[in-house]
Protein backbone atom coordinates (compact mmCIF):
# COMPACT_ATOMS: atom_id res chain seq x y z
CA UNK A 1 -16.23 95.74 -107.16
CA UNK A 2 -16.86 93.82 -103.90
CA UNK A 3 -19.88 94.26 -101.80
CA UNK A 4 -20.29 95.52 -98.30
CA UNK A 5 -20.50 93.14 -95.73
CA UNK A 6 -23.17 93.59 -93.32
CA UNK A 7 -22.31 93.20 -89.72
CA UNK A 8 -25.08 90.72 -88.06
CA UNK A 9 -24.14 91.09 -84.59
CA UNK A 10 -24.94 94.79 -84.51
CA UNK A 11 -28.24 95.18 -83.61
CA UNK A 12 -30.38 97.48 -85.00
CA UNK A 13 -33.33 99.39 -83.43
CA UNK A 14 -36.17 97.74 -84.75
CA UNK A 15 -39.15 100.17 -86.73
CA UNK A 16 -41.73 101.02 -84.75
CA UNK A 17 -44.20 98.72 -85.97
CA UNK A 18 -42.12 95.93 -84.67
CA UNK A 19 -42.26 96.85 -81.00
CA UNK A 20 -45.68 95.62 -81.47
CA UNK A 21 -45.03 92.54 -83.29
CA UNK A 22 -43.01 89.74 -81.69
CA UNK A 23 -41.06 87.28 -84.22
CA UNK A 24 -40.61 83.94 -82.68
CA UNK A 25 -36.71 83.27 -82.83
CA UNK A 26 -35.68 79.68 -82.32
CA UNK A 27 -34.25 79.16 -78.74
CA UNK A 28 -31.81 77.21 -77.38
CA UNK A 29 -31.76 75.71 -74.15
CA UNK A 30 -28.49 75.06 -72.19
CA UNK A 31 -27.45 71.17 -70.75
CA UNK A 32 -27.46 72.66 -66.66
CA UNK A 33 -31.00 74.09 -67.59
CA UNK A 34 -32.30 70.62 -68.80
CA UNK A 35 -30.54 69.13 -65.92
CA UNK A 36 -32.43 71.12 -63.67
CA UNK A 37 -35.61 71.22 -65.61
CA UNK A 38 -35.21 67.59 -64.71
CA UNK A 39 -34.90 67.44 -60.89
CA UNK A 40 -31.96 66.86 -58.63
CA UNK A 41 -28.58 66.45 -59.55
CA UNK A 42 -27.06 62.77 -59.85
CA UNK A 43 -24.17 64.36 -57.67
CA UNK A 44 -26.19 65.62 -54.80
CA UNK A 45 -28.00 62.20 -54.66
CA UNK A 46 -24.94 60.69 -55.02
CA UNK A 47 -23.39 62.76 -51.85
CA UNK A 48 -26.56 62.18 -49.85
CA UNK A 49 -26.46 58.42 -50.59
CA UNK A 50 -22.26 58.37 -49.38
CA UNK A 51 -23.65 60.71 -46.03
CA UNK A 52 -26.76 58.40 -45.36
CA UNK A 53 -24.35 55.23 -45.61
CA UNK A 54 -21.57 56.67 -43.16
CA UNK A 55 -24.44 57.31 -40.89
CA UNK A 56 -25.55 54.02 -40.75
CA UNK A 57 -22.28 52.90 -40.53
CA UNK A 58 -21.28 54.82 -37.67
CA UNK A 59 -24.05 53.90 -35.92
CA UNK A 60 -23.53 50.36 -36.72
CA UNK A 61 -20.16 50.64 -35.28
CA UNK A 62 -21.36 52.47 -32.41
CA UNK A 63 -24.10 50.12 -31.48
CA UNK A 64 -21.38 47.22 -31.89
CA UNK A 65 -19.04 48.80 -29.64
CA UNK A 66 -21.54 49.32 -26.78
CA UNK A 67 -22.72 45.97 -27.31
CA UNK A 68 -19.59 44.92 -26.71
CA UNK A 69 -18.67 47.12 -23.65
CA UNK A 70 -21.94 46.24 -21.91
CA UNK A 71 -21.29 42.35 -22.75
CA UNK A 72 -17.63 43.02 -21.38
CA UNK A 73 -19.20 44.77 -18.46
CA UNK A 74 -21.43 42.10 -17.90
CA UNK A 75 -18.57 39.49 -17.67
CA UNK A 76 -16.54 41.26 -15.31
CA UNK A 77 -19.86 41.94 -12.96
CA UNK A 78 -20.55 38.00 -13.80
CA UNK A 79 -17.19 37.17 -12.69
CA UNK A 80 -17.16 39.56 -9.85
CA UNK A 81 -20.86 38.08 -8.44
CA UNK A 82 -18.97 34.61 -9.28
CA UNK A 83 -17.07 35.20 -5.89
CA UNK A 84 -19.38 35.49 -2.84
CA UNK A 85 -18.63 37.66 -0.14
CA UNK A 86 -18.62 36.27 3.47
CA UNK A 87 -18.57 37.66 6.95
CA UNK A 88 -16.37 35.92 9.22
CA UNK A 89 -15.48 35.57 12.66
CA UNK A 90 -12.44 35.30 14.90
CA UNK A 91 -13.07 32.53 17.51
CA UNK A 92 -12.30 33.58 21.36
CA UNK A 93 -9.58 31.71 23.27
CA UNK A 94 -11.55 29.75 26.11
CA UNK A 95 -14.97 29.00 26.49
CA UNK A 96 -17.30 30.03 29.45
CA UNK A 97 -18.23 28.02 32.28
CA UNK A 98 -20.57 24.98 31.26
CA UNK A 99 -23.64 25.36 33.09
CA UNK A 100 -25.26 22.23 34.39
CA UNK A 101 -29.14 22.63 35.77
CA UNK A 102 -30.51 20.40 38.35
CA UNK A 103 -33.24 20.16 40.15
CA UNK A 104 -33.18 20.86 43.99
CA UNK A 105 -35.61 20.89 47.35
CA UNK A 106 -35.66 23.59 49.45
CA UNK A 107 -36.25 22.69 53.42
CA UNK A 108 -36.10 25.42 56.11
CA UNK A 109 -32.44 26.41 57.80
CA UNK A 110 -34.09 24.68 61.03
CA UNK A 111 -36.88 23.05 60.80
CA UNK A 112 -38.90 21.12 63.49
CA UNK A 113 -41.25 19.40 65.37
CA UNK A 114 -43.37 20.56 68.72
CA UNK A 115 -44.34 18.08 71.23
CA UNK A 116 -45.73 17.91 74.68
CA UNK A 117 -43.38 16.98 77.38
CA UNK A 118 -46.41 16.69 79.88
CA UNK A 119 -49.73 14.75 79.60
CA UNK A 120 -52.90 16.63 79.88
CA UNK A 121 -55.14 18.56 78.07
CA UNK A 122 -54.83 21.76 76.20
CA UNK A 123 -56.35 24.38 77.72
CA UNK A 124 -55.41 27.32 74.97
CA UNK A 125 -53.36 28.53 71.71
CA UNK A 126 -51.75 31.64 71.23
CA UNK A 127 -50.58 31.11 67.45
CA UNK A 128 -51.74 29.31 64.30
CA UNK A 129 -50.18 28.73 61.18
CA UNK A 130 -47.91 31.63 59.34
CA UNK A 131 -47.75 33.24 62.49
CA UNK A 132 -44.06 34.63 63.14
CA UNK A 133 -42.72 34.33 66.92
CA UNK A 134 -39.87 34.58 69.00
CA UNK A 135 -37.93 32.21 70.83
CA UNK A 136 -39.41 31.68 73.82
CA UNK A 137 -42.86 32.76 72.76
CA UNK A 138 -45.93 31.11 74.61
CA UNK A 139 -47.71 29.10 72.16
CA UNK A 140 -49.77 27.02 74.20
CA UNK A 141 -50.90 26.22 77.90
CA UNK A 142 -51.61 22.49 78.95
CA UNK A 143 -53.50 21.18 81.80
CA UNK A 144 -52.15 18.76 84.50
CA UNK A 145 -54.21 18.83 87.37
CA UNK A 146 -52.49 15.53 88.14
CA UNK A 147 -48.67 16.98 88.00
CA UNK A 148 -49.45 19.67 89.69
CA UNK A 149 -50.72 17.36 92.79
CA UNK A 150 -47.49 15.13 92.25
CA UNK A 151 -45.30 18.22 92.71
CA UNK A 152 -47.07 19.49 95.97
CA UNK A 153 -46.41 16.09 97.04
CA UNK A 154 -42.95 16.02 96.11
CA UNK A 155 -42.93 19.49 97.95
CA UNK A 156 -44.39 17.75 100.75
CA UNK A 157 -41.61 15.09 101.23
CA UNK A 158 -39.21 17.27 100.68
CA UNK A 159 -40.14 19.49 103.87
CA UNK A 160 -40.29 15.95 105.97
CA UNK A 161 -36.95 14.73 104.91
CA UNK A 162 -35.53 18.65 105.28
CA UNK A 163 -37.00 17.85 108.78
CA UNK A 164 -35.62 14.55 109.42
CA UNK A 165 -31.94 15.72 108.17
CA UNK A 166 -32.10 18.71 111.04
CA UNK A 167 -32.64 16.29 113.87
CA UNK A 168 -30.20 13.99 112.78
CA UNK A 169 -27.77 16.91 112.16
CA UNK A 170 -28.64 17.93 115.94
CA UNK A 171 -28.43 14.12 117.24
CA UNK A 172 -25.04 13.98 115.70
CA UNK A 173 -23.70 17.09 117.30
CA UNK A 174 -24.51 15.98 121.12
CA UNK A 175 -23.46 12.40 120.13
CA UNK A 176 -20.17 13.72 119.15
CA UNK A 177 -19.71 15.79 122.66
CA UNK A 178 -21.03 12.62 124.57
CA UNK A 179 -18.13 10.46 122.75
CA UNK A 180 -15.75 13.17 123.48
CA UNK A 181 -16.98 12.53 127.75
CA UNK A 182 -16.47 9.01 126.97
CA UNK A 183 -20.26 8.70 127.88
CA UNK A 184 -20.93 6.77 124.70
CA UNK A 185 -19.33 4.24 122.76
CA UNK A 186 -17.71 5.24 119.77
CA UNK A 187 -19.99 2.66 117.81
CA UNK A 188 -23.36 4.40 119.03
CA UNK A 189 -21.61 7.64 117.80
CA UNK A 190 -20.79 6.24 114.42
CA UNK A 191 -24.83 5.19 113.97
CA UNK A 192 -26.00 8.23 114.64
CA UNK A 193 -23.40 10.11 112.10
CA UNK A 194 -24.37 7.79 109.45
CA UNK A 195 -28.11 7.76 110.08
CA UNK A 196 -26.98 12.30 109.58
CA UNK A 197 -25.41 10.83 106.23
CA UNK A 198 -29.08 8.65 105.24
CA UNK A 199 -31.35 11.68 106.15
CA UNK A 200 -28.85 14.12 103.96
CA UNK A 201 -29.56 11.59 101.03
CA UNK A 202 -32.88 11.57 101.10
CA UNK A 203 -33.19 15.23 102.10
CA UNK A 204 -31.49 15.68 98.42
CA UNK A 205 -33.17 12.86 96.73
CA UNK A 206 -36.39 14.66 97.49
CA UNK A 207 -35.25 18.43 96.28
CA UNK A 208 -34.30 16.15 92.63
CA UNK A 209 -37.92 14.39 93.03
CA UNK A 210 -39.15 18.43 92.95
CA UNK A 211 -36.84 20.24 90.45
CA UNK A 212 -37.97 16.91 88.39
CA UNK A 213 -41.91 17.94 88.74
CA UNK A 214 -40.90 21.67 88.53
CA UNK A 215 -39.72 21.10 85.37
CA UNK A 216 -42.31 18.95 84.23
CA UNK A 217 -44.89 21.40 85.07
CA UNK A 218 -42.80 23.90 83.42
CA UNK A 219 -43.49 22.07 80.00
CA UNK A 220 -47.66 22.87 80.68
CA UNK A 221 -46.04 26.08 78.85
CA UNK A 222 -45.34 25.29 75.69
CA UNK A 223 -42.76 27.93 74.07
CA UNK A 224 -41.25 28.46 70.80
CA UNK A 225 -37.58 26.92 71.05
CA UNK A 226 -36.71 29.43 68.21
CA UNK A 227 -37.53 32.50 66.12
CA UNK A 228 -39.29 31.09 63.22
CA UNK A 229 -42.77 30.50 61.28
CA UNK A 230 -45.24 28.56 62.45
CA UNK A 231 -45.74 26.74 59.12
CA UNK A 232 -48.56 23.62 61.56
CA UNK A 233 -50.90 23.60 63.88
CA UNK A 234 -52.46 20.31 64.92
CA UNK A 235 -54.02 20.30 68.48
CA UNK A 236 -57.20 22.41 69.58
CA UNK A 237 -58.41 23.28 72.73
CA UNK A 238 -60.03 20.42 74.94
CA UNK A 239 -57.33 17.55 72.93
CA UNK A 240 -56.00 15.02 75.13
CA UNK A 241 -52.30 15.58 74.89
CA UNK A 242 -49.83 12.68 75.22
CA UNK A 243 -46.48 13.03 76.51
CA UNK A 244 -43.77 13.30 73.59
CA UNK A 245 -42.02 9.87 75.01
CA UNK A 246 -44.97 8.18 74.06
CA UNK A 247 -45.34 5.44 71.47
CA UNK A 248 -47.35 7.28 69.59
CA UNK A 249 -46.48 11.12 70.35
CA UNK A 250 -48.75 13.88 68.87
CA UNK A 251 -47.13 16.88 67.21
CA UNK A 252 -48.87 20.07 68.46
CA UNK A 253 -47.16 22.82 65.89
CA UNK A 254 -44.15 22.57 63.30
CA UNK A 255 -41.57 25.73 63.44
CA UNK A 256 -39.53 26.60 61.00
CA UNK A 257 -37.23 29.42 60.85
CA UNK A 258 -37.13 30.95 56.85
CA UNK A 259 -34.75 33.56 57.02
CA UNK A 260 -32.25 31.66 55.30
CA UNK A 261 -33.01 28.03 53.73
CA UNK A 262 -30.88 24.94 52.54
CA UNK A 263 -31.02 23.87 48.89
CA UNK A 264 -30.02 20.01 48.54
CA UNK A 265 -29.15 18.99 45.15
CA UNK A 266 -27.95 15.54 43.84
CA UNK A 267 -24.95 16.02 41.87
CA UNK A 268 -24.19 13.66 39.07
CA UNK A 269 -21.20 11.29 39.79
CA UNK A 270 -19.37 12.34 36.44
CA UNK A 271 -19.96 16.43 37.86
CA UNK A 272 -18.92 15.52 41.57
CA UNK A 273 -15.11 16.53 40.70
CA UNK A 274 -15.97 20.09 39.87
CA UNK A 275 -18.05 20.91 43.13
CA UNK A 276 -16.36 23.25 44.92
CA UNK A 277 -17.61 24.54 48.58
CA UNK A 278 -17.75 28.25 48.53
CA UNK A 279 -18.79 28.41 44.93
CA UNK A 280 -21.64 30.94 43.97
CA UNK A 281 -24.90 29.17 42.20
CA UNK A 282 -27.96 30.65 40.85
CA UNK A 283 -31.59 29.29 41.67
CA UNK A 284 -34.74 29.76 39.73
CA UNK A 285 -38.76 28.38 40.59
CA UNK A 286 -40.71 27.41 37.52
CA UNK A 287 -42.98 29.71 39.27
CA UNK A 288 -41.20 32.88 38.77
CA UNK A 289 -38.63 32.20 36.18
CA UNK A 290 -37.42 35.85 35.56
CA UNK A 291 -36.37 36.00 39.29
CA UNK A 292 -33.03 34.58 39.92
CA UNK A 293 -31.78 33.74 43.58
CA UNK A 294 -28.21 33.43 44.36
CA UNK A 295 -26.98 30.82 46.99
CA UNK A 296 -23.41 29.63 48.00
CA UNK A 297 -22.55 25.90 47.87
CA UNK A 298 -21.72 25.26 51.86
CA UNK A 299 -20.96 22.18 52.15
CA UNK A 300 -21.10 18.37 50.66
CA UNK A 301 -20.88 15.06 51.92
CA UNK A 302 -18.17 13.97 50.14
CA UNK A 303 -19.55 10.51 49.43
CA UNK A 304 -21.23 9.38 46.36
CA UNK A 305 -24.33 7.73 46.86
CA UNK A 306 -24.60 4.11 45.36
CA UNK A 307 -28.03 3.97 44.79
CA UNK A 308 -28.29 7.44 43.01
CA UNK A 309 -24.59 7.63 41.98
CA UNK A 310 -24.64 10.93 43.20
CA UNK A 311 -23.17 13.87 44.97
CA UNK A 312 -25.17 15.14 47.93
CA UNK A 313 -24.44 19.58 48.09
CA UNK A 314 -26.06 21.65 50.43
CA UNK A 315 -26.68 25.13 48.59
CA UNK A 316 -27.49 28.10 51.66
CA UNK A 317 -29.72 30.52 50.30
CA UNK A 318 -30.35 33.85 51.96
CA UNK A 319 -34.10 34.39 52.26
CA UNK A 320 -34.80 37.62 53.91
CA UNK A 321 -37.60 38.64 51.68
CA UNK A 322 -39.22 35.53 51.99
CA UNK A 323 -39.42 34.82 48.35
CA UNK A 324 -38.51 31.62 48.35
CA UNK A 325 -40.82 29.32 50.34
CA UNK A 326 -39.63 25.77 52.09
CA UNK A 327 -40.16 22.41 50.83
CA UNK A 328 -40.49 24.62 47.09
CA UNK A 329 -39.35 22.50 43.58
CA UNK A 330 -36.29 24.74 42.43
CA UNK A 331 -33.62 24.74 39.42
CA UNK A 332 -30.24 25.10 40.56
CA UNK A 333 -27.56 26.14 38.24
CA UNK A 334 -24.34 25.35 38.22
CA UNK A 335 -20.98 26.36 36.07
CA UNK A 336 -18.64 24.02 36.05
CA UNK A 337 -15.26 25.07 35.56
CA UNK A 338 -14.25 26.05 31.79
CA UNK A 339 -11.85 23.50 29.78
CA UNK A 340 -8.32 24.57 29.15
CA UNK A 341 -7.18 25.00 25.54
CA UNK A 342 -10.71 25.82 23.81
CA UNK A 343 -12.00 28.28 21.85
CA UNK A 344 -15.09 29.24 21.11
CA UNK A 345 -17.01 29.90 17.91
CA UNK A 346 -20.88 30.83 16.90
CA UNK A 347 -22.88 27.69 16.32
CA UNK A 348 -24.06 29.21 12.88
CA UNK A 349 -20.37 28.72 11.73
CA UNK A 350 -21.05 24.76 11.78
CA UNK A 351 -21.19 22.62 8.94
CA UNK A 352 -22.63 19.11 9.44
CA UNK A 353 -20.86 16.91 6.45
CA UNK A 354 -20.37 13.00 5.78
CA UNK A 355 -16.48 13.73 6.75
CA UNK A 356 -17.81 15.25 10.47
CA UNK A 357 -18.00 18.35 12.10
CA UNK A 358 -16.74 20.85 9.71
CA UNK A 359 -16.36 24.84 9.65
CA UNK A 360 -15.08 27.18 6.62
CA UNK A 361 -11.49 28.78 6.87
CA UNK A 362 -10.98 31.88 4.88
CA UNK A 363 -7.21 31.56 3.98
CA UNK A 364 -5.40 33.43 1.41
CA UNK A 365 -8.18 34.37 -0.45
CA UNK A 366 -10.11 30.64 -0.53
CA UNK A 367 -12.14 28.60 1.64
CA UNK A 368 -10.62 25.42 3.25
CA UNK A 369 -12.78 23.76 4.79
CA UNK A 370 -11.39 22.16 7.98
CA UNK A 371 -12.57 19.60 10.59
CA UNK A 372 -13.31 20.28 14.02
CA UNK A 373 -13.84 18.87 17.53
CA UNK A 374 -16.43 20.12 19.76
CA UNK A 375 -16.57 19.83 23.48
CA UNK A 376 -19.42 21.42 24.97
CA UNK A 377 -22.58 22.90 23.35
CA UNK A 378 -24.03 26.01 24.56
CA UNK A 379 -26.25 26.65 22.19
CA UNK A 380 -26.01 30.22 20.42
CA UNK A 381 -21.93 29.16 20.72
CA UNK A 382 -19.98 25.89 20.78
CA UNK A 383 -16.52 24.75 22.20
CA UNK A 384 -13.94 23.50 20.20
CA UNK A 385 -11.49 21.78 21.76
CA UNK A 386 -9.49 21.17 18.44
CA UNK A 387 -9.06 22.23 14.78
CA UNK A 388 -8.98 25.87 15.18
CA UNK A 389 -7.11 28.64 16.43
CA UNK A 390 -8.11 32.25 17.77
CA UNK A 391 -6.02 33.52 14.59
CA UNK A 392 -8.38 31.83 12.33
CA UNK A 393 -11.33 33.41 9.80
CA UNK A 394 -14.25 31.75 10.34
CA UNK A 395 -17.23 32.18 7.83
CA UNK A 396 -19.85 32.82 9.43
CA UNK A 397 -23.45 31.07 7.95
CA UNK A 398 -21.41 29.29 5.12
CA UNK A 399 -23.78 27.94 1.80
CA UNK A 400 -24.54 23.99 1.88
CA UNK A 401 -22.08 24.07 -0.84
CA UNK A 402 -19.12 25.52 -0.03
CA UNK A 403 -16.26 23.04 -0.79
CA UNK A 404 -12.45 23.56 -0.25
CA UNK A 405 -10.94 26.08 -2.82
CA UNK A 406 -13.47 28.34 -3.31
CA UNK A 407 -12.28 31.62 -3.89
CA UNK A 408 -13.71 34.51 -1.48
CA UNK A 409 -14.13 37.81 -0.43
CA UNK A 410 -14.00 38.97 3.38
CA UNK A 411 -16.89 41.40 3.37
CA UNK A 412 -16.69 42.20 6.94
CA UNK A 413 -15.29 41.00 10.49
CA UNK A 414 -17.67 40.52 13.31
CA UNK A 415 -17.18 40.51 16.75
CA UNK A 416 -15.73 37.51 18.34
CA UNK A 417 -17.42 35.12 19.56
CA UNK A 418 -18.40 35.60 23.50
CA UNK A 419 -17.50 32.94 26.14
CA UNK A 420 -19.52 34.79 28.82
């Protein structure tokens, strides 16, 4: 007869005496619960390890690639800043006047000396120097006591032969009727008619003896000839005063008139062609160099001068405001007629090489650089009478090294170049 078997999974409730007593069991502990006894997982280090290396990776790659834009960047800005940029200028067809400055002396429009015309002394002056008159103005009186006695006895013999031509004319008359009687000879008749004619030729040599001495003692007045400036004065009262036909004759006051002036300039021989009379000029002093005077070539004397090899020109100069004072140092200036066929171009567009005169053409896109001819220089601009056309770039303040070829950029276009 078998035994029962006895079920060992059922549990059964325990006595009461064992809620109080605790039998140690053996207890076994599971492979995830010693793995985690341990620590972390292999597997999440492992996944934090891939994660921290695709990280770095991508940041790697991402610091590579903007290394490589910037340095790409960098070489297009490189090769950008590799082609300068220039300004550059069209040159202007023609080129302004050439101005040529000479120096000049200024002398009054009329200018002159005062004599005496009588001897004597001077008795008084009216006027001294920088006084303005008037033609005909009394300057001075002289004293002739010895004219004046000459013309009263000019005077004189004028009444006697006045006298002597009357009876004559009277003798003649009745000489005349006594012919006509036949109570005279025709001879004694013809005496007396030319001893009428004698007495009429002395009666008039005496009236020219006494508009002579009238005149004379009309020069005791001594008058301006002239409106003008009395620019000398050299007699005083009490001076002996010679007579202006004598050897030595002694100027009593200088007149000039101001209002308007001459300006004489010697022109160059290599100018002369280009004087024209009519043409405007301007005139400065070094005394007042702001203040320009204008003037009007008049006239030249169309002869060049072989010991100056120059051009004699008159300049008039209107003088009104009295600005501009006679015998003055002055600065004419001159523009001489502009060359045909010239442009004109900034001077800072020059380049001074071993092969000449060069400037920079900007032409598709590169510089050529090309030589030039230059006629006149006016400083801030030049004339070039060859080389270059008004269609042309020209770079303006081009580098010492600019060479043929070199690739540019037109930054901007500036105005042309001004002949004035």
């Amino acid at each position: 007869m078998e035994e029962p078997k006895i079920d060992n999974t059922v549990t059964q409730t325990p006595p009461q005496w064992a809620a109080t007593t605790t039998i140690a069991q053996p207890h076994h502990t599971s492979e995830e619960e010693k793995l985690a006894s341990q620590g972390p997982s292999r597997s999440a280090i492992l996944i934090c390890a891939v994660i921290l290396v695709i990280a770095l990776a991508a940041a790697v790659i991402f610091g590579i690639r903007s290394r490589s834009d910037a340095q790409h960047d960098l070489k297009l800005a490189t090769l950008r800043a590799a082609v300068p940029t220039v300004t550059v200028v069209h040159p202007t067809t023609g080129s302004k006047a050439q101005e040529v400055v000479l120096p000049g002396n200024t002398t009054a429009f009329i200018d002159t000396s005062i004599y005496a015309r009588t001897n004597g002394y001077l008795k008084k002056w009216f006027v001294d120097i920088g006084a303005h008159v008037r033609a005909g103005e009394l300057l001075a009186i002289i004293e002739a006591p010895e004219l004046d006695q000459q013309l009263q006895q000019g005077q004189a013999d004028l009444k006697s032969a006045q006298a002597n031509e009357q009876l004559a004319q009277t003798t003649n008359i009745r000489w005349q009727g006594l012919v006509a009687k036949h109570a005279v000879s025709q001879q004694e008749a013809d005496q007396v008619a030319s001893d009428l004619a004698a007495k009429q030729a002395s009666t008039a040599a005496s009236e020219a003896n006494v508009r002579r001495l009238q005149q004379l003692q009309s020069y005791e007045r001594v008058t301006a000839p002239f409106a003008g400036t009395i620019t000398g004065r050299n007699t005083d009262v009490g001076a002996l005063i010679n007579a202006g036909s004598a050897a030595e004759p002694r100027e009593l006051f200088h007149l000039a008139q101001v209002g308007k002036l001459r300006v004489f300039v010697a022109v160059p021989e290599v100018y002369a062609d280009s004087v024209r009379d009519g043409s405007q000029v301007d005139i400065t002093t070094d005394a007042n160099p702001g203040h320009v005077i204008k003037g009007n070539i008049t006239r030249n004397s169309n002869a060049i001068s072989q010991a100056s090899r120059t051009l004699n020109v008159e300049v008039d100069v209107d003088n009104a405001s009295g600005k501009l004072l006679p015998g003055a140092y002055v600065f004419v200036h001159m523009k001489l007629p502009a060359a045909a066929n010239t442009v004109t171009i900034p001077s800072n567009a020059l380049l001074f090489r071993a092969q000449g005169l060069q400037v920079g053409v900007v032409r598709n896109g590169h510089v050529q650089l090309v030589n030039i001819t230059v006629g006149h220089d006016f400083g801030s601009s030049v004339e070039v009478t060859s080389g270059l056309s008004t269609q042309d770039n020209v770079v303006l303040d081009p580098s010492d090294s600019l060479i043929s070829g070199t690739p540019v950029e037109v930054g901007s276009v500036v105005g042309r170049a001004s002949p004035q």
